[in-house]
N, C-alpha and C. Protein backbone atom coordinates (compact mmCIF):
# COMPACT_ATOMS: atom_id res chain seq x y z
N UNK A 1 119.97 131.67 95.08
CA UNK A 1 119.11 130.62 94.57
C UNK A 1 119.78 129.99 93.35
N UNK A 2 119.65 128.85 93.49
CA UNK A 2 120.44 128.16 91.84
C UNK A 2 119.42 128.13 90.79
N UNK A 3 120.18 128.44 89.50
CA UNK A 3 119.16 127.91 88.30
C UNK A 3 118.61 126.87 87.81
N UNK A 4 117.67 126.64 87.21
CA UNK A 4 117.20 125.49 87.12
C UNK A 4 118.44 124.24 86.38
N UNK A 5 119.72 124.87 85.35
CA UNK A 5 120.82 123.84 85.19
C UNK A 5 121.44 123.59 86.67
N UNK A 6 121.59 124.63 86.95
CA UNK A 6 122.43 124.18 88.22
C UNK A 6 121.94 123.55 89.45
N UNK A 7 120.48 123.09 89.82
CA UNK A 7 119.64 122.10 90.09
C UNK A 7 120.49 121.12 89.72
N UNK A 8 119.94 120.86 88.06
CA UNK A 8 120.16 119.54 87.83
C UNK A 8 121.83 119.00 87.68
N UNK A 9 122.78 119.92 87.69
CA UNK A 9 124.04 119.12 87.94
C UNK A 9 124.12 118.72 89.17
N UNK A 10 123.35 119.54 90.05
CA UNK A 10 123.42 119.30 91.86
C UNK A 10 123.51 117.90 91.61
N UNK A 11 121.59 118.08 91.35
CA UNK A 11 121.03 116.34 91.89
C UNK A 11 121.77 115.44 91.11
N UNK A 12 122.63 115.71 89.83
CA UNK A 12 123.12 114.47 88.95
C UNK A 12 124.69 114.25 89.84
N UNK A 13 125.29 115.08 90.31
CA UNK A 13 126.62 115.41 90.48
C UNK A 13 126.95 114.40 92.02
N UNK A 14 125.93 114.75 92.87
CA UNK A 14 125.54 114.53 94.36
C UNK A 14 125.73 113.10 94.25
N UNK A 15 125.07 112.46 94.06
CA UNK A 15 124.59 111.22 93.76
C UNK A 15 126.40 110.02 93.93
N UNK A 16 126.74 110.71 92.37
CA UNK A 16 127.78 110.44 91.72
C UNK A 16 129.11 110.49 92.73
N UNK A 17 129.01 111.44 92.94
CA UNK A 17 130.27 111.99 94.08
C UNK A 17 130.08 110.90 95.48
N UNK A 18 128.70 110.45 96.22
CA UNK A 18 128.61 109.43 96.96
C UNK A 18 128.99 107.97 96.51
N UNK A 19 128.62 107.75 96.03
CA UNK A 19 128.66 106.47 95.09
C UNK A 19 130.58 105.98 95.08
N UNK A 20 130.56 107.56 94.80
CA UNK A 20 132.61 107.03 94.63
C UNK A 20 133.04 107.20 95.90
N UNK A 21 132.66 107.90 96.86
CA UNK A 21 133.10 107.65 98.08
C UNK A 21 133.09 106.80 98.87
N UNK A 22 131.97 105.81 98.78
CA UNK A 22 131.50 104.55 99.20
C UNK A 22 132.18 103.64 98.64
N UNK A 23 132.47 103.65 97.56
CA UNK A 23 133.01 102.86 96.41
C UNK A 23 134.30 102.62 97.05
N UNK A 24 135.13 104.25 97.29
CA UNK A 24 136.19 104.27 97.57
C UNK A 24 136.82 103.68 98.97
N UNK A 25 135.86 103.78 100.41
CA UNK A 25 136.06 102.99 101.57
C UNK A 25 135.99 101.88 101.44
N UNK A 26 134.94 101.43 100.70
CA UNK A 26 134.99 99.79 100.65
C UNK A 26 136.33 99.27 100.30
N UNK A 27 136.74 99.80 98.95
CA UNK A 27 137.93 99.12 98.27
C UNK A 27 139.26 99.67 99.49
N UNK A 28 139.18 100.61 99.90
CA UNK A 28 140.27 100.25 101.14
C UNK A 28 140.26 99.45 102.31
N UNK A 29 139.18 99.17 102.37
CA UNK A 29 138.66 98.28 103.42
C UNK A 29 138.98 96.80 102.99
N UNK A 30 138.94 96.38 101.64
CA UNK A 30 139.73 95.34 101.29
C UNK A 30 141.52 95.21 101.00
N UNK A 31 141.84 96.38 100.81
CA UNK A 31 143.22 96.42 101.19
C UNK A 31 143.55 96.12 102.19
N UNK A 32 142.97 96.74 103.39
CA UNK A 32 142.93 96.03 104.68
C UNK A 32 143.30 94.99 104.48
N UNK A 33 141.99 94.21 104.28
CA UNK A 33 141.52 92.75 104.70
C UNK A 33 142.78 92.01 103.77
N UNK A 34 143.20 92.53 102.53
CA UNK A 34 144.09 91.71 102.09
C UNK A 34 145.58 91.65 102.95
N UNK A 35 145.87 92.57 103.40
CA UNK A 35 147.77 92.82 104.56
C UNK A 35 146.97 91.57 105.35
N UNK A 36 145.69 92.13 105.92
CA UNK A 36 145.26 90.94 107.32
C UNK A 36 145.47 89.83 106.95
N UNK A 37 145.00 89.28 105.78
CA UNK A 37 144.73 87.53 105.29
C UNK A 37 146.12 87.35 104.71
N UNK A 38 147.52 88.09 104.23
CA UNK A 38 148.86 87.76 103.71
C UNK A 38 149.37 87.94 105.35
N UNK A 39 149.11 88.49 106.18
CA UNK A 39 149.80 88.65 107.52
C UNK A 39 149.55 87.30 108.15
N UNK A 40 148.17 87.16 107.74
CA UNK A 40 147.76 85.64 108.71
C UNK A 40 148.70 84.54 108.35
N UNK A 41 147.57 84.22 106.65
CA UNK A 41 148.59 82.86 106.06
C UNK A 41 150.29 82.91 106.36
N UNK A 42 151.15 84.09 106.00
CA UNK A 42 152.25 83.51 106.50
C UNK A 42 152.39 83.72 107.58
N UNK A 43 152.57 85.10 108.52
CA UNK A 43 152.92 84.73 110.21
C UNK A 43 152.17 83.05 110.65
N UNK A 44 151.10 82.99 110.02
CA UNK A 44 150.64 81.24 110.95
C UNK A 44 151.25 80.66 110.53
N UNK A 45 151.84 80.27 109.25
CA UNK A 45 152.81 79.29 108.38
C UNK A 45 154.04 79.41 109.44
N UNK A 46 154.39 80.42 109.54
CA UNK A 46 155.84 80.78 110.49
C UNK A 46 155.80 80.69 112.06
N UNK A 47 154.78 80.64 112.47
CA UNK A 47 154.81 80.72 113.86
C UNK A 47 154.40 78.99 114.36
N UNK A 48 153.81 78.18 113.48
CA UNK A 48 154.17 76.53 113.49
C UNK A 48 155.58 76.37 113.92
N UNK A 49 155.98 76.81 112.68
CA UNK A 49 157.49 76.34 112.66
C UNK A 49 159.16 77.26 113.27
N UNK A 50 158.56 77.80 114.15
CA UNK A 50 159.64 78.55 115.05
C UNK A 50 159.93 78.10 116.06
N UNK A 51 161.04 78.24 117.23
CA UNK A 51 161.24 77.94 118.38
C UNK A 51 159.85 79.06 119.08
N UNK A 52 159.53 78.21 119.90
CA UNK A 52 158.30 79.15 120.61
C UNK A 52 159.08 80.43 121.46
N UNK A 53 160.75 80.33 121.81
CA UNK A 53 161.40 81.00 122.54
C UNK A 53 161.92 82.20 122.13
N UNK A 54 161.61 82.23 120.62
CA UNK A 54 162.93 83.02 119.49
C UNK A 54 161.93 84.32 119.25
N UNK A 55 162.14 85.22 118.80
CA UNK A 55 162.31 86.77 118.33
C UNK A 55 161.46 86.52 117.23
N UNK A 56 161.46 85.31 116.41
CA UNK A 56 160.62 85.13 115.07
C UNK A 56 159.27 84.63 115.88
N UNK A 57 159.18 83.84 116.36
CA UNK A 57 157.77 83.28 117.13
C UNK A 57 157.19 84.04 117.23
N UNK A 58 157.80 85.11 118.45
CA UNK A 58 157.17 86.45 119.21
C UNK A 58 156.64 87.61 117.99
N UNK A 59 157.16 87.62 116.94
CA UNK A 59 156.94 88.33 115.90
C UNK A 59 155.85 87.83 115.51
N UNK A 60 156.04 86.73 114.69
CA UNK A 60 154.77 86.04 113.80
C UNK A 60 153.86 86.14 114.86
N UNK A 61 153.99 85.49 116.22
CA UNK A 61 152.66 85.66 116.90
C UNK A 61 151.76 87.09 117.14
N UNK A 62 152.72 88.01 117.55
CA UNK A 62 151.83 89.19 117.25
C UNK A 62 151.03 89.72 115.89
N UNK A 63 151.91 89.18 114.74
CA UNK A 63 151.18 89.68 113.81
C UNK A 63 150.20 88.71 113.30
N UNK A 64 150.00 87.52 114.24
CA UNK A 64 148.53 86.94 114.01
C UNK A 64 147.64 87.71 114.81
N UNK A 65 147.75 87.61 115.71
CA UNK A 65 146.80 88.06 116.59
C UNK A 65 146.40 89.81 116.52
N UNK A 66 147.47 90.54 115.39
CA UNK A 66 147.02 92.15 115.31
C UNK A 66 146.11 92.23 114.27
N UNK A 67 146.49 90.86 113.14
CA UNK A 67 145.81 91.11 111.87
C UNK A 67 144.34 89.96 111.98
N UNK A 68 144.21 89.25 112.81
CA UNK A 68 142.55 88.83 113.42
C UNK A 68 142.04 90.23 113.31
N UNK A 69 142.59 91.50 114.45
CA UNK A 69 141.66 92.63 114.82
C UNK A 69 141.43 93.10 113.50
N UNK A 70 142.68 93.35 112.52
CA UNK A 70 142.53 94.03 111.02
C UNK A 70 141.33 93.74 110.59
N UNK A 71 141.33 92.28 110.37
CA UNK A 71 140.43 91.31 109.43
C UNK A 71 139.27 91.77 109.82
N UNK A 72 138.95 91.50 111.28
CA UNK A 72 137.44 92.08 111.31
C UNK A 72 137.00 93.00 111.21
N UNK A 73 137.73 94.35 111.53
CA UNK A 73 138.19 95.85 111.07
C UNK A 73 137.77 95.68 109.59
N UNK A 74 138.48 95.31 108.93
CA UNK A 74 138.46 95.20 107.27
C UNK A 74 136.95 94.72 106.96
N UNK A 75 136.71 93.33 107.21
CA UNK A 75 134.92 92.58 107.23
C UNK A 75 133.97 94.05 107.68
N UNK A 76 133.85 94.54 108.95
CA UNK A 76 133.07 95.36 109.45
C UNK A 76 132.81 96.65 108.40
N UNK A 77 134.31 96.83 107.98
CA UNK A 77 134.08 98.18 107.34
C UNK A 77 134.01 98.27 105.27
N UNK A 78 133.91 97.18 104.85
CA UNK A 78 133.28 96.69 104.00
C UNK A 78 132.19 96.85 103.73
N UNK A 79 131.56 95.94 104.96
CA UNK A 79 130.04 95.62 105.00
C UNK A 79 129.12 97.03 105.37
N UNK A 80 130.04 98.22 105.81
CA UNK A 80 129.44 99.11 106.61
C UNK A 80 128.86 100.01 105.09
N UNK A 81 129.57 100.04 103.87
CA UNK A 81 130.22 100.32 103.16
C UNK A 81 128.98 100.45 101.77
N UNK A 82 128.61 101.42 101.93
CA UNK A 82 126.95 101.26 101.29
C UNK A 82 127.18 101.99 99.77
N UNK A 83 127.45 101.03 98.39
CA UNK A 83 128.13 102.21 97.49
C UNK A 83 126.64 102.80 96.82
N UNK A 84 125.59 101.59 97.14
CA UNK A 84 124.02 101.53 96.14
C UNK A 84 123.38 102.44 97.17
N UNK A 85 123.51 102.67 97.60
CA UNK A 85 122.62 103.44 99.00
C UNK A 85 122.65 104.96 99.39
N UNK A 86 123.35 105.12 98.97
CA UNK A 86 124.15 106.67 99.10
C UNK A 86 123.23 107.90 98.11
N UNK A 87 122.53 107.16 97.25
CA UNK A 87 121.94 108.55 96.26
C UNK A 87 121.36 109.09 96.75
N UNK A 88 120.68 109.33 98.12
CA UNK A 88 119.32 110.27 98.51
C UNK A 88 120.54 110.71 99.34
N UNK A 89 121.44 110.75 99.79
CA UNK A 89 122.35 111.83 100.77
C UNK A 89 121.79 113.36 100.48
N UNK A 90 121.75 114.01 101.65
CA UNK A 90 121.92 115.50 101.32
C UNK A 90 123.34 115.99 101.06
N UNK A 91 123.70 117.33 100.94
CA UNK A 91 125.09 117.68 100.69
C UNK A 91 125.60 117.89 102.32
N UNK A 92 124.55 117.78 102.92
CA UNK A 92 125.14 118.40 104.26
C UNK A 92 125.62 117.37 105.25
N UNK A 93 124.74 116.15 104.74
CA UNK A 93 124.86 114.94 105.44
C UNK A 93 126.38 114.36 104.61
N UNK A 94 126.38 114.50 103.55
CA UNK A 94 127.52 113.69 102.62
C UNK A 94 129.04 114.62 103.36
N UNK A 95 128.67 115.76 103.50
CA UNK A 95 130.18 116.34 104.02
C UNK A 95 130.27 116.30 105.66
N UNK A 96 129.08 115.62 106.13
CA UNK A 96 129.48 115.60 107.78
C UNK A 96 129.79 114.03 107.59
N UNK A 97 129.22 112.93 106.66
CA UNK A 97 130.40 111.54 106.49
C UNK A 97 131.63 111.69 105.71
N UNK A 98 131.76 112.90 105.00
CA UNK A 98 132.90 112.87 104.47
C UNK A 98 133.94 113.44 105.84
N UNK A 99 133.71 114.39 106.41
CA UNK A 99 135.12 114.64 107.52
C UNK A 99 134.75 113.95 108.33
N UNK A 100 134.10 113.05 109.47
CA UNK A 100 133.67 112.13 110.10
C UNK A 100 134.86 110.71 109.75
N UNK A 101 134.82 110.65 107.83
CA UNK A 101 135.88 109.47 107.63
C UNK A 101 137.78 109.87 107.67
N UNK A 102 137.24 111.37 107.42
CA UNK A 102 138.55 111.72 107.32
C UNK A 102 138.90 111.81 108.58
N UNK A 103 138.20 112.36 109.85
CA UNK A 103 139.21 112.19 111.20
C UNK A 103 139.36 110.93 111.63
N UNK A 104 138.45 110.13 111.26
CA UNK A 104 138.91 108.67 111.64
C UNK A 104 140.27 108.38 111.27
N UNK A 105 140.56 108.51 109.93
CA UNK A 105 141.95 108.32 109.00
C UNK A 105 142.77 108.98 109.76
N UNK A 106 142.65 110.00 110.15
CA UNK A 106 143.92 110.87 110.54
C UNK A 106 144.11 110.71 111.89
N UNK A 107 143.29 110.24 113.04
CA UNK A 107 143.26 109.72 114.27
C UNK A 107 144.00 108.11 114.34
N UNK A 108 143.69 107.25 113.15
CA UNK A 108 144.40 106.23 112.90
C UNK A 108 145.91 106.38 112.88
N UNK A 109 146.00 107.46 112.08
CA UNK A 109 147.56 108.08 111.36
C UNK A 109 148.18 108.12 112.67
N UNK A 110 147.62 108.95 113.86
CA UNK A 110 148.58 109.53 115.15
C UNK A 110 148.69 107.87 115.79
N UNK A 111 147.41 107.18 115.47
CA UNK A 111 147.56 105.82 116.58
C UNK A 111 148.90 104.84 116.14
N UNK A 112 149.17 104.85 114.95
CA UNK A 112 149.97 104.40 114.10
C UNK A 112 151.36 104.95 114.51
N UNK A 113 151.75 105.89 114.74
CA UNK A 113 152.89 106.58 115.29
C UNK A 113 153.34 106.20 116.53
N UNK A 114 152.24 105.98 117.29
CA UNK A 114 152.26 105.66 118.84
C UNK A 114 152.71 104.15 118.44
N UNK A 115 151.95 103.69 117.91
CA UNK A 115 152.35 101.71 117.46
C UNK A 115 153.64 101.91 117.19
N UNK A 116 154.89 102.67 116.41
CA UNK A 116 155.80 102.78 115.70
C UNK A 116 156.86 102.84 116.86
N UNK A 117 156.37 104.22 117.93
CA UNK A 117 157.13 104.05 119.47
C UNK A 117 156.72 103.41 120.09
N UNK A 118 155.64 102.59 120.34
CA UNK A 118 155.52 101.33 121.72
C UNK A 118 156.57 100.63 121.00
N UNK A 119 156.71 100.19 119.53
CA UNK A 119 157.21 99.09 119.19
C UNK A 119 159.11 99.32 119.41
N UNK A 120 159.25 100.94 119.38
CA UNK A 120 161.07 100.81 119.36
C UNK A 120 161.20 100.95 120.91
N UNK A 121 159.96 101.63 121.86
CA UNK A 121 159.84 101.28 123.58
C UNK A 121 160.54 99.52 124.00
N UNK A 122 159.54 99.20 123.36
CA UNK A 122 159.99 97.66 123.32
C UNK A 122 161.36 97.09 122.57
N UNK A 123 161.57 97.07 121.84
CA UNK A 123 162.98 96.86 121.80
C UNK A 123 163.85 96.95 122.39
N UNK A 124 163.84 98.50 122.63
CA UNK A 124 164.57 99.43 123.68
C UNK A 124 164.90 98.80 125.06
N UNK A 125 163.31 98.01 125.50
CA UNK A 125 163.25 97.68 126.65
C UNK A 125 163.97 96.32 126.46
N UNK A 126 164.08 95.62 125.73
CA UNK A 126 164.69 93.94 125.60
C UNK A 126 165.81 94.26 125.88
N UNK A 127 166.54 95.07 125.53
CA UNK A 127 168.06 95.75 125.85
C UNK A 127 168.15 94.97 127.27
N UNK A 128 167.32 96.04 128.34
CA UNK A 128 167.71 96.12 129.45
C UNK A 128 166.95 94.79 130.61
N UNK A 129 166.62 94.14 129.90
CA UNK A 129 165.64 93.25 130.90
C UNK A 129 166.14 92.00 130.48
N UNK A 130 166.12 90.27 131.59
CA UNK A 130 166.74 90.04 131.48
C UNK A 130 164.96 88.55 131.33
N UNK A 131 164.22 89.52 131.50
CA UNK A 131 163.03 88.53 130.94
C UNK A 131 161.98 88.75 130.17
N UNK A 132 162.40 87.82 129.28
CA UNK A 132 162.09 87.62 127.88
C UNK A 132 162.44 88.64 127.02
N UNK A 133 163.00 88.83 126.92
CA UNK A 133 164.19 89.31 125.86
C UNK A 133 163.24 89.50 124.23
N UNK A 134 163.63 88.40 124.14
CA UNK A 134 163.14 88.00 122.45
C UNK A 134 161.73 87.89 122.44
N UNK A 135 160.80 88.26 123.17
CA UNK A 135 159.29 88.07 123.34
C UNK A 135 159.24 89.57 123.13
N UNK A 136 159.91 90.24 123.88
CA UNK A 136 159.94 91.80 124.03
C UNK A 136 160.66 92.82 122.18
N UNK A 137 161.68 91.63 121.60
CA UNK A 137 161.94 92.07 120.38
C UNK A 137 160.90 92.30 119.52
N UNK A 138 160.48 90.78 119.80
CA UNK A 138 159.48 90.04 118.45
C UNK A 138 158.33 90.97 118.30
N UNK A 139 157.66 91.14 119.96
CA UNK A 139 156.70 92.62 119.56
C UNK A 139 156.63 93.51 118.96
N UNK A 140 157.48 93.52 119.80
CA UNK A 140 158.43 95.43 119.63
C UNK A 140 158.62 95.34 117.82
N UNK A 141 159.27 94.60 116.79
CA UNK A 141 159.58 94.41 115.12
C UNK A 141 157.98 94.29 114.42
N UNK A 142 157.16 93.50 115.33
CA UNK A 142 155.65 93.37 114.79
C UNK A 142 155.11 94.46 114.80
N UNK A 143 155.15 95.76 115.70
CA UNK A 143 154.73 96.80 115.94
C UNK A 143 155.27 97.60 114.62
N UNK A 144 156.46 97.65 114.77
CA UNK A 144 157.45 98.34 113.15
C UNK A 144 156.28 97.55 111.91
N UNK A 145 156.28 96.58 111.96
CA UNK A 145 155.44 96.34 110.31
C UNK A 145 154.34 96.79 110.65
N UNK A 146 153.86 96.31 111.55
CA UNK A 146 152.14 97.02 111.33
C UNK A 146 151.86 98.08 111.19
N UNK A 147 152.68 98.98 112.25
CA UNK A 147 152.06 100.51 112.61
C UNK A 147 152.74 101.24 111.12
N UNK A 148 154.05 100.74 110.64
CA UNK A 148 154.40 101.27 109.67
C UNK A 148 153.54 101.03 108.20
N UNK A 149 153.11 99.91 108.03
CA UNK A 149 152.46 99.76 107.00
C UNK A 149 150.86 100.55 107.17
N UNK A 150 150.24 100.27 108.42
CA UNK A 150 149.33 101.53 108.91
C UNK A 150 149.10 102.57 108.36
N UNK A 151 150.38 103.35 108.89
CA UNK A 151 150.68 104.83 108.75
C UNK A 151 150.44 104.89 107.48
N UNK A 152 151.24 104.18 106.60
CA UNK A 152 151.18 104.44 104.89
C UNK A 152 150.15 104.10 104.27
N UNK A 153 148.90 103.56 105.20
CA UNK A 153 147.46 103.42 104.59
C UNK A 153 146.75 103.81 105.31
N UNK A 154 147.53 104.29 106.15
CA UNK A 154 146.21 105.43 106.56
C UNK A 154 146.28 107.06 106.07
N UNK A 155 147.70 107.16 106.27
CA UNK A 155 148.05 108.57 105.30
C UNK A 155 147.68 108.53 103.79
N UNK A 156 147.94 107.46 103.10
CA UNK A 156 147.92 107.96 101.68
C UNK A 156 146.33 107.44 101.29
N UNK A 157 145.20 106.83 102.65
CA UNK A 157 143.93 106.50 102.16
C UNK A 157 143.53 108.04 102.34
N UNK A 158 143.73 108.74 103.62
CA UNK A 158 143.62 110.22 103.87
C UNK A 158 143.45 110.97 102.51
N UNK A 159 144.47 111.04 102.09
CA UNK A 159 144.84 111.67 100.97
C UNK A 159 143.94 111.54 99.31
N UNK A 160 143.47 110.22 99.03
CA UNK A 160 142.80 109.80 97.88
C UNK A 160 141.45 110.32 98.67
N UNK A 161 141.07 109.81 99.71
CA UNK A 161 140.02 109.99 99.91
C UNK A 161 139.31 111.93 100.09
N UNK A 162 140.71 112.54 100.75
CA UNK A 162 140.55 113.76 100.72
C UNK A 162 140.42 115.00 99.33
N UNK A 163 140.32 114.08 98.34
CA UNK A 163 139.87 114.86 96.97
C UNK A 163 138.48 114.99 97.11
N UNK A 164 137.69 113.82 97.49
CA UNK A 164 136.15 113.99 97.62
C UNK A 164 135.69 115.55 98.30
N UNK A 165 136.25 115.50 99.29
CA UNK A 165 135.93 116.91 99.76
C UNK A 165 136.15 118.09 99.05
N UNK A 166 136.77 118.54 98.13
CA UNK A 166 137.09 119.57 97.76
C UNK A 166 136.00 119.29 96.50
N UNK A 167 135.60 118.48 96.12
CA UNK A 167 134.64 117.94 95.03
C UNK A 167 132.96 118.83 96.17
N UNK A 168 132.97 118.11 96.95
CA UNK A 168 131.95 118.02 97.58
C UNK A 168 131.40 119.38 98.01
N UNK A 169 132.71 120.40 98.35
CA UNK A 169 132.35 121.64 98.94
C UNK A 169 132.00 122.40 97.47
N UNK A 170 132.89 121.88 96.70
CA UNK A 170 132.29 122.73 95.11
C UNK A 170 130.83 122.36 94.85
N UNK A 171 130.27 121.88 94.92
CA UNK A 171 128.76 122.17 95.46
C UNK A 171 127.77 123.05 96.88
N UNK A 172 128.45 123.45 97.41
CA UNK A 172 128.00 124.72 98.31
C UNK A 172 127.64 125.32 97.52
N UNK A 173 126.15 125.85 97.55
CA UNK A 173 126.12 127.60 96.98
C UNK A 173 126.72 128.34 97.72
């Protein structure tokens, strides 16, 4: 049974510890949205002005059309993103959304790897094929920035975000 101090750091502590976790998805969720909206403005700036045939086209065009999905990814998970809302959590509910966000992150991390080999698959494959070539590069290099920049925000959001938990379980009796 806890003492009546240790009550009240619960209920003061609980609260606090949500608040920054919420706090904390949102603001990655605009990191997101910011790669998405610098991916857009220039790949669209660049994909105007390319040969529609060339390795740069095929590039910029994928990374419009990967960072649309980001953007709304990023919008959705913002908005999902409740930092005022969070004080009545239980501890039990706060650590089944706390690993709930963390396998998401780390399920991202493996999808990100797979993006990293479709993308050198593809390259690989422009080698040997004798159609579209440079459609098959341009992917294949768009895949390298995305999945790579990915990986490194999805691993190192993993990671900031994975302090909460060890916060969180130090409240178990």
């Amino acid at each position: 049974m806890l003492s009546m101090p240790a009550v009240l750091l619960y209920n003061d502590v609980l609260p606090v510890l949500n608040h920054g976790r919420e706090l904390l998805a949102e603001r990655g969720m605009a990191v997101l949205a910011t790669w998405a909206l610098l991916n857009l403005v220039v790949s669209g700036y660049y994909l105007a002005r390319t040969d529609r045939r060339s390795e740069a086209h095929y590039f910029h065009q994928m990374n419009v059309g990967w960072n649309m999905v980001n953007a709304v990814l990023a919008v959705v998970g913002m908005l999902r993103a409740h930092p005022n809302q969070v004080a009545g959590l239980t501890l039990a509910k706060s650590l089944t959304e706390q690993f709930n966000f963390e396998k998401i992150l780390l399920l991202n991390a493996g999808l990100d790897v797979a993006y990293l080999c479709i993308g050198s698959w593809l390259r690989a494959r422009a080698a040997t094929t004798e159609k579209l070539p440079a459609r098959l590069r341009g992917f294949g290099r768009s895949l390298w920035l995305q999945g790579g920049f990915l990986l490194l925000f999805d691993v190192s959001f993993y990671f900031v975000y994975h302090r909460y938990a060890g916060l969180l379980l130090g409240l178990v009796p």
